[in-house]
C-alpha atoms as a PDB file:
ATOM      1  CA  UNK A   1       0.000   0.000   0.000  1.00  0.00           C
ATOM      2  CA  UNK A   2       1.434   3.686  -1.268  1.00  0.00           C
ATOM      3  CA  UNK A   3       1.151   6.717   1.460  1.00  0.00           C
ATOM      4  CA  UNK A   4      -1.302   8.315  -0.954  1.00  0.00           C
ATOM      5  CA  UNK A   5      -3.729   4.918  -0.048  1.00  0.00           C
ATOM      6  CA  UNK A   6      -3.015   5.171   3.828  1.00  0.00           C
ATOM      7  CA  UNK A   7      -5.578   6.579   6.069  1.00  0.00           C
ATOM      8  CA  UNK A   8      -6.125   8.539   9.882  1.00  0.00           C
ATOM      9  CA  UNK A   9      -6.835   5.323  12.277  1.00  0.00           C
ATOM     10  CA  UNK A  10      -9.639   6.922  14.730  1.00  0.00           C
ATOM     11  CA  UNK A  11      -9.468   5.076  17.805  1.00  0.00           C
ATOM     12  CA  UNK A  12     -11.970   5.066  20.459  1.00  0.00           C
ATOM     13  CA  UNK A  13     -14.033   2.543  22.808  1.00  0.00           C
ATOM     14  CA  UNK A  14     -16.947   3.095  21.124  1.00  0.00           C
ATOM     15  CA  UNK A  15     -18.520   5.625  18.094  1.00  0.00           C
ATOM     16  CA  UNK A  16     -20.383   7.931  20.279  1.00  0.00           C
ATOM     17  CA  UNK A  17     -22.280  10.866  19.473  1.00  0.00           C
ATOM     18  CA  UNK A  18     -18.555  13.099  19.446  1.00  0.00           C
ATOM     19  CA  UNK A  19     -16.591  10.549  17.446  1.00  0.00           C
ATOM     20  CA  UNK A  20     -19.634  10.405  14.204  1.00  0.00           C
ATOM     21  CA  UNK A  21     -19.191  14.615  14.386  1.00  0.00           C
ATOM     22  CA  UNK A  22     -15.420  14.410  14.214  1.00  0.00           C
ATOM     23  CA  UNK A  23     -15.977  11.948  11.744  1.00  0.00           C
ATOM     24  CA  UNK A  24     -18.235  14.540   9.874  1.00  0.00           C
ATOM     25  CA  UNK A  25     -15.623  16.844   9.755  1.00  0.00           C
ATOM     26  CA  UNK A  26     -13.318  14.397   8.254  1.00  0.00           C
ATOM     27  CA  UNK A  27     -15.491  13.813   5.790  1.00  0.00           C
ATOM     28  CA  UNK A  28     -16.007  17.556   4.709  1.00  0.00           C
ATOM     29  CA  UNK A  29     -12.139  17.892   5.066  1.00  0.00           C
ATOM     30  CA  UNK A  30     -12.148  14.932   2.604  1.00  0.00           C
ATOM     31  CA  UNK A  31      -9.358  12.669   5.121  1.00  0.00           C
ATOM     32  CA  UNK A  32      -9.922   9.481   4.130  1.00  0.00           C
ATOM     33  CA  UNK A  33     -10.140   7.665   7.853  1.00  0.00           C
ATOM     34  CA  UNK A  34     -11.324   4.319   9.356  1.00  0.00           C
ATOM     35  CA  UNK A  35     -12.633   3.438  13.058  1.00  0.00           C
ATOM     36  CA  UNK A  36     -12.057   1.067  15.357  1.00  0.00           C
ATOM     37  CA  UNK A  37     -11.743  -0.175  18.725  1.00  0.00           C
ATOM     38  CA  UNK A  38      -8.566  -0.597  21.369  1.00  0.00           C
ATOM     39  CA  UNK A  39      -8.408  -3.909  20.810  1.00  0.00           C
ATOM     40  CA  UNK A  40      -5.049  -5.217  19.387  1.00  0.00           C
ATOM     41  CA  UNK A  41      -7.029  -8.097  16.896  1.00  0.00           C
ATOM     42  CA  UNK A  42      -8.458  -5.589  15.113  1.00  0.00           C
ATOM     43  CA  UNK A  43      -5.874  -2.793  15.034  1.00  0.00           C
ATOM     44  CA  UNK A  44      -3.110  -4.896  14.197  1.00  0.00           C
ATOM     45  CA  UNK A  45      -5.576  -6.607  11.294  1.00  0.00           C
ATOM     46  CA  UNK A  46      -5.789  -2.916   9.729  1.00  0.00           C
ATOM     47  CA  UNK A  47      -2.438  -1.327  11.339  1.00  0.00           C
ATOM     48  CA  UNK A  48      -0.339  -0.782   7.796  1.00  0.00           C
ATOM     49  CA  UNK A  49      -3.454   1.179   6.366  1.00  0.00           C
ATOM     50  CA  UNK A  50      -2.427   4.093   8.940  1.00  0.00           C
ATOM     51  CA  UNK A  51      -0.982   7.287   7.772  1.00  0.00           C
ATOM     52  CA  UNK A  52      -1.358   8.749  11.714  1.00  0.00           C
ATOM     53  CA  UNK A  53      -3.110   7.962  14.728  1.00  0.00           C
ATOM     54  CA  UNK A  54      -5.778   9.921  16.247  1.00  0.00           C
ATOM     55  CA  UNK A  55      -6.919   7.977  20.239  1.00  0.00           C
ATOM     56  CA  UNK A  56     -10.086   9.804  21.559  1.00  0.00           C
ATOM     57  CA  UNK A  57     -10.257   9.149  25.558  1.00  0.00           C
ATOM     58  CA  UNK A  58     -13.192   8.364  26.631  1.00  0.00           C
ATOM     59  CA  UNK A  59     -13.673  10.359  30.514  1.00  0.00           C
ATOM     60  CA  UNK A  60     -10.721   8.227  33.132  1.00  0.00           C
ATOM     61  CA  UNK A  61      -9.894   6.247  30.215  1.00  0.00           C
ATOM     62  CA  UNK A  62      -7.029   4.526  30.989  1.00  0.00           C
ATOM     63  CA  UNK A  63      -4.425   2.914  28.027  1.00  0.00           C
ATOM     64  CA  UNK A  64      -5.089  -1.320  28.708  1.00  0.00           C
ATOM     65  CA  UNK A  65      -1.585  -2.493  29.461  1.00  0.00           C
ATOM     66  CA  UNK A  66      -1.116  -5.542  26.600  1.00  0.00           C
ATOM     67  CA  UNK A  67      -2.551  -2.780  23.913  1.00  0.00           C
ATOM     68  CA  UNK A  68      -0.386   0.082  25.693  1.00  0.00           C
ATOM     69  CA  UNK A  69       2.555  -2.084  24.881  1.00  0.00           C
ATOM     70  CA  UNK A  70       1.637  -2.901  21.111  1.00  0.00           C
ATOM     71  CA  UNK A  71       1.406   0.699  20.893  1.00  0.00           C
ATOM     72  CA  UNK A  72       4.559   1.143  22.125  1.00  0.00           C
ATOM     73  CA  UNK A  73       6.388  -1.512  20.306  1.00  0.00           C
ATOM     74  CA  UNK A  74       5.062  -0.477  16.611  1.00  0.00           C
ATOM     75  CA  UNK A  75       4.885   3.431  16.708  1.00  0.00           C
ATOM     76  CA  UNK A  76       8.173   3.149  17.173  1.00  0.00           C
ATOM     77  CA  UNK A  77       8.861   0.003  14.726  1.00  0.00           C
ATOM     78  CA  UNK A  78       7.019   1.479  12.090  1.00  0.00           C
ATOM     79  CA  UNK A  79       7.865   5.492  12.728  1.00  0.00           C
ATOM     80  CA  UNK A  80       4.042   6.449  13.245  1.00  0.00           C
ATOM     81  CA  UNK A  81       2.570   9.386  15.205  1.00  0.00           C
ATOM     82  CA  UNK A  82      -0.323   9.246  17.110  1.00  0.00           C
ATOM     83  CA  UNK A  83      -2.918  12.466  18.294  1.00  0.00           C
ATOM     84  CA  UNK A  84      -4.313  11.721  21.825  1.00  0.00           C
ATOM     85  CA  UNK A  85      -7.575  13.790  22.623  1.00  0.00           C
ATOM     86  CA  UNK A  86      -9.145  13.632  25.981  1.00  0.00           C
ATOM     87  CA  UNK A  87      -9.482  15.468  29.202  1.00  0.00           C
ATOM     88  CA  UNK A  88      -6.361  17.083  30.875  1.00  0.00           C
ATOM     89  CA  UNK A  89      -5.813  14.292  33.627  1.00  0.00           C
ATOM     90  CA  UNK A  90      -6.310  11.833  31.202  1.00  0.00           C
ATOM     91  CA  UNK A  91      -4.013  12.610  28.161  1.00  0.00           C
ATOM     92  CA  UNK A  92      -0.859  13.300  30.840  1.00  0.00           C
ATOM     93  CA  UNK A  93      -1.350   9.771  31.548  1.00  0.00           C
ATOM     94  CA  UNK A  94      -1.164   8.576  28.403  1.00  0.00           C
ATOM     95  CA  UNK A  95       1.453  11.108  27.447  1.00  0.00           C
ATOM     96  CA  UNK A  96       3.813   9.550  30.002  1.00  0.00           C
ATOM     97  CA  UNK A  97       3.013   5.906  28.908  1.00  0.00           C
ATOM     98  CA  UNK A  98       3.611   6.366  25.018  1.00  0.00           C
ATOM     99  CA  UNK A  99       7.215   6.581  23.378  1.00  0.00           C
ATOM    100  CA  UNK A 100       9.359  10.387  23.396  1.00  0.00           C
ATOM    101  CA  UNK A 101       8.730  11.521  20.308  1.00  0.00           C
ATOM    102  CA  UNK A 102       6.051   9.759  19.217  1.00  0.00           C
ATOM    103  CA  UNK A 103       3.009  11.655  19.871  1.00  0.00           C
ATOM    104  CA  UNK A 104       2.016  14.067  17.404  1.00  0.00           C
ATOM    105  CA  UNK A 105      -0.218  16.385  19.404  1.00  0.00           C
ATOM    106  CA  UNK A 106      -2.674  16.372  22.522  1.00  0.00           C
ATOM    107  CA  UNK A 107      -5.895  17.922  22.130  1.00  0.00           C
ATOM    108  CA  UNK A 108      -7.923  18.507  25.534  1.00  0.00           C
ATOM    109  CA  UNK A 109     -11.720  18.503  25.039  1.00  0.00           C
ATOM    110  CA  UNK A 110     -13.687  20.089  23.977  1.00  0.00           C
ATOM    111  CA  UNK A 111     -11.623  19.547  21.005  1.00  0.00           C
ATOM    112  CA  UNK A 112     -10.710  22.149  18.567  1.00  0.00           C
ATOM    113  CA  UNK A 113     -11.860  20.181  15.521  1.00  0.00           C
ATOM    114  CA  UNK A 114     -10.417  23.095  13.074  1.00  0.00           C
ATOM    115  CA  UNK A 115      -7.033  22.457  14.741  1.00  0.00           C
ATOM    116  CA  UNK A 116      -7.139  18.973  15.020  1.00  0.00           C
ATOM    117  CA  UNK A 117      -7.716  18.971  10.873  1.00  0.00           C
ATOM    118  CA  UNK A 118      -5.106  20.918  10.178  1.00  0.00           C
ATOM    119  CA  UNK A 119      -2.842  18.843  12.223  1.00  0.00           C
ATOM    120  CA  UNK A 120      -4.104  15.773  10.064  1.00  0.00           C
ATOM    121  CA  UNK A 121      -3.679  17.312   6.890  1.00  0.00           C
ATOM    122  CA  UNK A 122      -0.279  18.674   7.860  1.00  0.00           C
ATOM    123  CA  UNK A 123       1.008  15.288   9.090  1.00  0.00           C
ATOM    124  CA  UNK A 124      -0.626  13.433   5.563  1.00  0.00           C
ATOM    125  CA  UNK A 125       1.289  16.183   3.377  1.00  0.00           C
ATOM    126  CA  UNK A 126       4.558  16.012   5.139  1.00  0.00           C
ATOM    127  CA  UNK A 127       4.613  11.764   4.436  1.00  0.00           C
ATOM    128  CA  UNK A 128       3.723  12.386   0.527  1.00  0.00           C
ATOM    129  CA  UNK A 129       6.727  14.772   0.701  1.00  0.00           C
ATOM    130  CA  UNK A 130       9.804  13.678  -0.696  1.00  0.00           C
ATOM    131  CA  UNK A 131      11.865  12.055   1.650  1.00  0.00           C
ATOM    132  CA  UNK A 132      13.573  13.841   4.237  1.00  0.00           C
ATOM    133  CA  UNK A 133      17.195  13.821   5.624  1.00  0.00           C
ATOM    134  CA  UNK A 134      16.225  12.207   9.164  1.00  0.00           C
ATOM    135  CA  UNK A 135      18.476  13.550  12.412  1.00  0.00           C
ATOM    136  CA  UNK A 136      18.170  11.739  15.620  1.00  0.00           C
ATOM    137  CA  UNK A 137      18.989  14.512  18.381  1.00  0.00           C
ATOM    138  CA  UNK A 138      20.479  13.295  21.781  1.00  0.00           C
ATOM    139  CA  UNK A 139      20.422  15.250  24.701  1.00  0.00           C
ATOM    140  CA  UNK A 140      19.077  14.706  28.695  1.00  0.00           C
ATOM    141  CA  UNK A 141      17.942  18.238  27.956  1.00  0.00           C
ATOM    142  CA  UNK A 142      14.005  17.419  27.181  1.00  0.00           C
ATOM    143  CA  UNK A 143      13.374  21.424  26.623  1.00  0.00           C
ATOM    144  CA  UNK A 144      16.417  21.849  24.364  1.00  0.00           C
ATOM    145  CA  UNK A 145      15.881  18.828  22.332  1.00  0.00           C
ATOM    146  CA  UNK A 146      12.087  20.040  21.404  1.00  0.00           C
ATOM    147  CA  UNK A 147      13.627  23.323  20.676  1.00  0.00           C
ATOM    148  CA  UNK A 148      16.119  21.740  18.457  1.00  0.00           C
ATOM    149  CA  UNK A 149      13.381  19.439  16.132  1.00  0.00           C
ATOM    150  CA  UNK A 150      10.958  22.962  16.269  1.00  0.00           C
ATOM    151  CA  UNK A 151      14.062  24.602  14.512  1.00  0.00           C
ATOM    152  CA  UNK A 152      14.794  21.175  11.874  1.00  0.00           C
ATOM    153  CA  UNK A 153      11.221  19.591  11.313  1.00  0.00           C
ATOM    154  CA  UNK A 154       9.957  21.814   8.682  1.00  0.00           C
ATOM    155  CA  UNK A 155      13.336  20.737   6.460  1.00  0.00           C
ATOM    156  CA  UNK A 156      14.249  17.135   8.243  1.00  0.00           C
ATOM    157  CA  UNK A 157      12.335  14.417  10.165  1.00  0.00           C
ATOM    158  CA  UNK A 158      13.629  14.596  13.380  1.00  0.00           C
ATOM    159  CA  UNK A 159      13.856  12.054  16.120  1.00  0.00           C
ATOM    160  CA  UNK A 160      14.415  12.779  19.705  1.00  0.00           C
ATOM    161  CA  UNK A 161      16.083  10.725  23.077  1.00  0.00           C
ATOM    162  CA  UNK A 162      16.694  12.148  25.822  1.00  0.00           C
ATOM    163  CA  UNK A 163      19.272   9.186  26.775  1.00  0.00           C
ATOM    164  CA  UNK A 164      22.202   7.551  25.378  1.00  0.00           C
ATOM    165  CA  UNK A 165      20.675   4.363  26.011  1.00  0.00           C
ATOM    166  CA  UNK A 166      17.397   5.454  24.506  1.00  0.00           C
ATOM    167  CA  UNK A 167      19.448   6.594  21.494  1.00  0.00           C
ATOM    168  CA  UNK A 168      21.076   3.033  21.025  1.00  0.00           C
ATOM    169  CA  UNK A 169      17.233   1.197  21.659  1.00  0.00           C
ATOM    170  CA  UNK A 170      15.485   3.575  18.847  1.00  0.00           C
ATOM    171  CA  UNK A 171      18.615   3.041  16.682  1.00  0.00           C
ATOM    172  CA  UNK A 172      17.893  -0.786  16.079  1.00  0.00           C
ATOM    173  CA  UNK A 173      14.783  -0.055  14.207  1.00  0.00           C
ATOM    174  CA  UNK A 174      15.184   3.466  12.723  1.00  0.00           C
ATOM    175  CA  UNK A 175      17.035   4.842  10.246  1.00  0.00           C
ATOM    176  CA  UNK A 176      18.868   8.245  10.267  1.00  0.00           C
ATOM    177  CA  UNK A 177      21.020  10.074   8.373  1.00  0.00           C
ATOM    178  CA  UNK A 178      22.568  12.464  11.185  1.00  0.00           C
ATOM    179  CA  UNK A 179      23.414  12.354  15.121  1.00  0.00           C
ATOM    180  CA  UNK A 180      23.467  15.190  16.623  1.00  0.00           C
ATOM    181  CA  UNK A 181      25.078  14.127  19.941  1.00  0.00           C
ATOM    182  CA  UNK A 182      24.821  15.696  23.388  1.00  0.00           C
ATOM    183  CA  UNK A 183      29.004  15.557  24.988  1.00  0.00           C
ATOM    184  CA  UNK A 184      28.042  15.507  28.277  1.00  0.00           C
ATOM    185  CA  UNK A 185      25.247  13.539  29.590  1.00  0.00           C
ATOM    186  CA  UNK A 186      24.295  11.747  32.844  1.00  0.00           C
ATOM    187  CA  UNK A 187      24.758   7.712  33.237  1.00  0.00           C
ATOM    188  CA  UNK A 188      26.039   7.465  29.370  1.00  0.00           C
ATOM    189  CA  UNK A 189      28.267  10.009  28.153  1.00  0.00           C
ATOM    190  CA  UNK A 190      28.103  11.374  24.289  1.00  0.00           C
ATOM    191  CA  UNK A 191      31.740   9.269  24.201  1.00  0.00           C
ATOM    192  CA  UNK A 192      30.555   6.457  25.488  1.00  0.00           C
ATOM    193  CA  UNK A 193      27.306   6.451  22.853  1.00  0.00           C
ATOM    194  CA  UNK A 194      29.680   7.062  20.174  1.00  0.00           C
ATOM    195  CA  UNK A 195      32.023   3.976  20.849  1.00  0.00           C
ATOM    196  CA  UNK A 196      29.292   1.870  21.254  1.00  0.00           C
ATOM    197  CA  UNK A 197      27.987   2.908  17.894  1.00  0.00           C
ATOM    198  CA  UNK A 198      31.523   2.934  16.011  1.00  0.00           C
ATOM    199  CA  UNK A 199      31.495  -1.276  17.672  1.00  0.00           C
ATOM    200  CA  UNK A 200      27.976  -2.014  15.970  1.00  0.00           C
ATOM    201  CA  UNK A 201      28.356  -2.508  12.395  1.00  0.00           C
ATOM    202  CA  UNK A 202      24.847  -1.269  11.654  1.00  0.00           C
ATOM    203  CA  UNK A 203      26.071   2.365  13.513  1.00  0.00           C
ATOM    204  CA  UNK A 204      29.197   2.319  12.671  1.00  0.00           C
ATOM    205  CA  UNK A 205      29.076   4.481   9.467  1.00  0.00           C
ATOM    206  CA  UNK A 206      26.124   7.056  11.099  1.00  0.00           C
ATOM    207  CA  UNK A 207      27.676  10.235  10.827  1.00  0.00           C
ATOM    208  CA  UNK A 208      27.624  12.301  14.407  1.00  0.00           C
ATOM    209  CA  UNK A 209      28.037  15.745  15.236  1.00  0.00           C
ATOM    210  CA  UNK A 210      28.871  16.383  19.332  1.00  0.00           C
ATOM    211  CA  UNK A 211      26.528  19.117  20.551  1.00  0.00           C
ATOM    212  CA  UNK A 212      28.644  20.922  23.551  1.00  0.00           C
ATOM    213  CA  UNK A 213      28.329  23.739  25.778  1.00  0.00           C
ATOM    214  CA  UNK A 214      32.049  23.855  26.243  1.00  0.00           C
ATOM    215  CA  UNK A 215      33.569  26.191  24.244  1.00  0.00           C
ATOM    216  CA  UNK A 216      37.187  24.239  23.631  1.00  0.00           C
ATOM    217  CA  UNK A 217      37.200  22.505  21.101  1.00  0.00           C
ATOM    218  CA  UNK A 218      39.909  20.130  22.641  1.00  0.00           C
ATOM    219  CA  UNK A 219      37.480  18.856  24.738  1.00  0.00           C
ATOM    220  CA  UNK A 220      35.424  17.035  22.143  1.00  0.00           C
ATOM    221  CA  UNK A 221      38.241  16.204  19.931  1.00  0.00           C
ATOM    222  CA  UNK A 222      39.712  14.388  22.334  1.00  0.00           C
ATOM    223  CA  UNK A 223      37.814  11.479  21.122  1.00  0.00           C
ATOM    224  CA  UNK A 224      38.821  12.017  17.292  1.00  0.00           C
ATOM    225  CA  UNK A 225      40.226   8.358  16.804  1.00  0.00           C
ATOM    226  CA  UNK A 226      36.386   7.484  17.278  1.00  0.00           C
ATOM    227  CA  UNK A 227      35.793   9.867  14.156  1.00  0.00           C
ATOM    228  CA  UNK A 228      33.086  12.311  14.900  1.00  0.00           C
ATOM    229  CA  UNK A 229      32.328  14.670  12.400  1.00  0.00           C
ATOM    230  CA  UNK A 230      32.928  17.270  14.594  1.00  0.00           C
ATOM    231  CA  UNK A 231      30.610  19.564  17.020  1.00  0.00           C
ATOM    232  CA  UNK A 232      28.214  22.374  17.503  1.00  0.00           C
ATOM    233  CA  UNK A 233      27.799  24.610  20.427  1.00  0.00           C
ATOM    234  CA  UNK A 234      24.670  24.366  21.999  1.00  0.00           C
ATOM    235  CA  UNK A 235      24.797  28.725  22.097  1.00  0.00           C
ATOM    236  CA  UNK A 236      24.371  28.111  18.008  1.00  0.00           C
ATOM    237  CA  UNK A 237      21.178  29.907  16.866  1.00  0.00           C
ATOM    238  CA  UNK A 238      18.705  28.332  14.453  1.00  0.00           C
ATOM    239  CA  UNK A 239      20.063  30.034  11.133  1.00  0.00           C
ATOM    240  CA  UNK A 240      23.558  28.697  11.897  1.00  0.00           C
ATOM    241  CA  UNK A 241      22.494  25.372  12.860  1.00  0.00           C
ATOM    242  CA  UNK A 242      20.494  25.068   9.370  1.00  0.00           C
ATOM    243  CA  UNK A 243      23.281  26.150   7.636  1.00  0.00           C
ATOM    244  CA  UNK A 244      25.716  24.229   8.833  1.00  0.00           C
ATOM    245  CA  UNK A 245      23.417  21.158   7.945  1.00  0.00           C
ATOM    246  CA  UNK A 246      22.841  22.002   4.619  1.00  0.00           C
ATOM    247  CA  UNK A 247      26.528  22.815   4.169  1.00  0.00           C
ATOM    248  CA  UNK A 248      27.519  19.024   5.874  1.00  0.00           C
ATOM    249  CA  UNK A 249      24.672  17.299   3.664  1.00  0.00           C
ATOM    250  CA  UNK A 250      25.382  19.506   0.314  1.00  0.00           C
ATOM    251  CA  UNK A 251      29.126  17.769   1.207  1.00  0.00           C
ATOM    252  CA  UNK A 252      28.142  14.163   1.259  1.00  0.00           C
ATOM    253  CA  UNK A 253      26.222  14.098  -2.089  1.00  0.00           C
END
């Protein structure tokens, strides 16, 4: 099946009065979409016919722990993004169950259905795109790691960990094109991810930039027999960081 064929996956417990009006609106917005319940038989039966993911919470809805971890599993298998809408209490549970990175957007309810559309249609147009230079971006830094993929996503698909060890796990099923590699980071250093990745032949050729607040750059190229590109300073603003990809990418053609 081509992207053009795949479709929003609505998910909710049941169709109720809510759901059919969203799925009005879908149909006016002309989103081709499908509905069904949390129930992994049936999602996995129709899972490749997703595009994104839209789960509507019903009130104290909580995420059923064998369907939480399916989600888990092939959002980040498969490099979906799913839209949870539901009330405030709700969605921050779910937000903390799913995979960093993963979800797309939370809507509280009552639920902006103009946004929520646009958000659809934006996330549709951006797969029929041509493909995308993808950076994975390291850091323990939550804040400055969604500051970084705000800055890259409209030009590059952008992953996120906030570990080294998270970095390494979403590495075995994702490909990227770029590391952009925090130096200095609790538990597993920026070193110690790099080594690890130089020793795995399927990492070993992923080009990585060290992202440092130090200023030296004898600090970072300490480690040059482990052959990072080089590094950034995290005081780099957005129009330097952009070109400084383009210029490394416009290099490697």
């Amino acid at each position: 099946m081509s992207l053009f064929d795949k479709e929003l996956m609505l998910i909710g417990m049941k169709e109720t009065f809510v759901i059919r009006a969203l799925e009005k609106h879908l149909d006016e917005a002309r989103i081709p979409y499908f509905f069904v319940k949390p129930d992994i038989d049936v999602v996995s039966k129709h899972w490749n016919r997703a595009a994104v993911i839209a789960y509507y919470l019903d009130q104290s809805e909580r995420l059923e722990s064998s369907f939480l971890h399916y989600l888990n599993e092939h959002l980040t298998e498969d490099d979906i993004q799913i839209i949870i809408i539901g009330e405030k209490g709700d969605t921050d549970a779910a937000k903390s169950q799913l995979p960093f990175g993963r979800i797309l957007k939370i809507f509280s309810r009552p639920l902006n259905v103009e946004d929520f559309i646009g958000t659809v249609k934006d996330q549709r147009r951006s797969l029929m795109d041509p493909p995308k230079k993808s950076i994975l971006v390291v850091d323990d830094d939550a804040t400055y790691v969604g500051l970084v993929r705000d800055w890259l996503k409209e030009k590059y698909k952008v992953s996120m960990a906030i570990s080294g060890l998270q970095a390494i796990s979403l590495l075995a099923t994702t490909h990227v094109d770029l590391i952009l590699l925090d130096y200095e980071m609790p538990i597993t250093s920026g070193p110690q991810v790099l080594e690890m990745l130089r020793n795995d032949p399927t990492t070993k050729h992923i080009p990585v930039f060290f992202l440092t607040g130090k200023s030296d750059k004898q600090s970072v190229m300490s480690v040059v027999g482990l052959k990072p590109e080089g590094y950034l300073l995290k005081s780099i603003n957005r129009e330097e960081l952009m070109a400084d990809l383009q210029k490394f990418f416009a290099e490697r053609k």
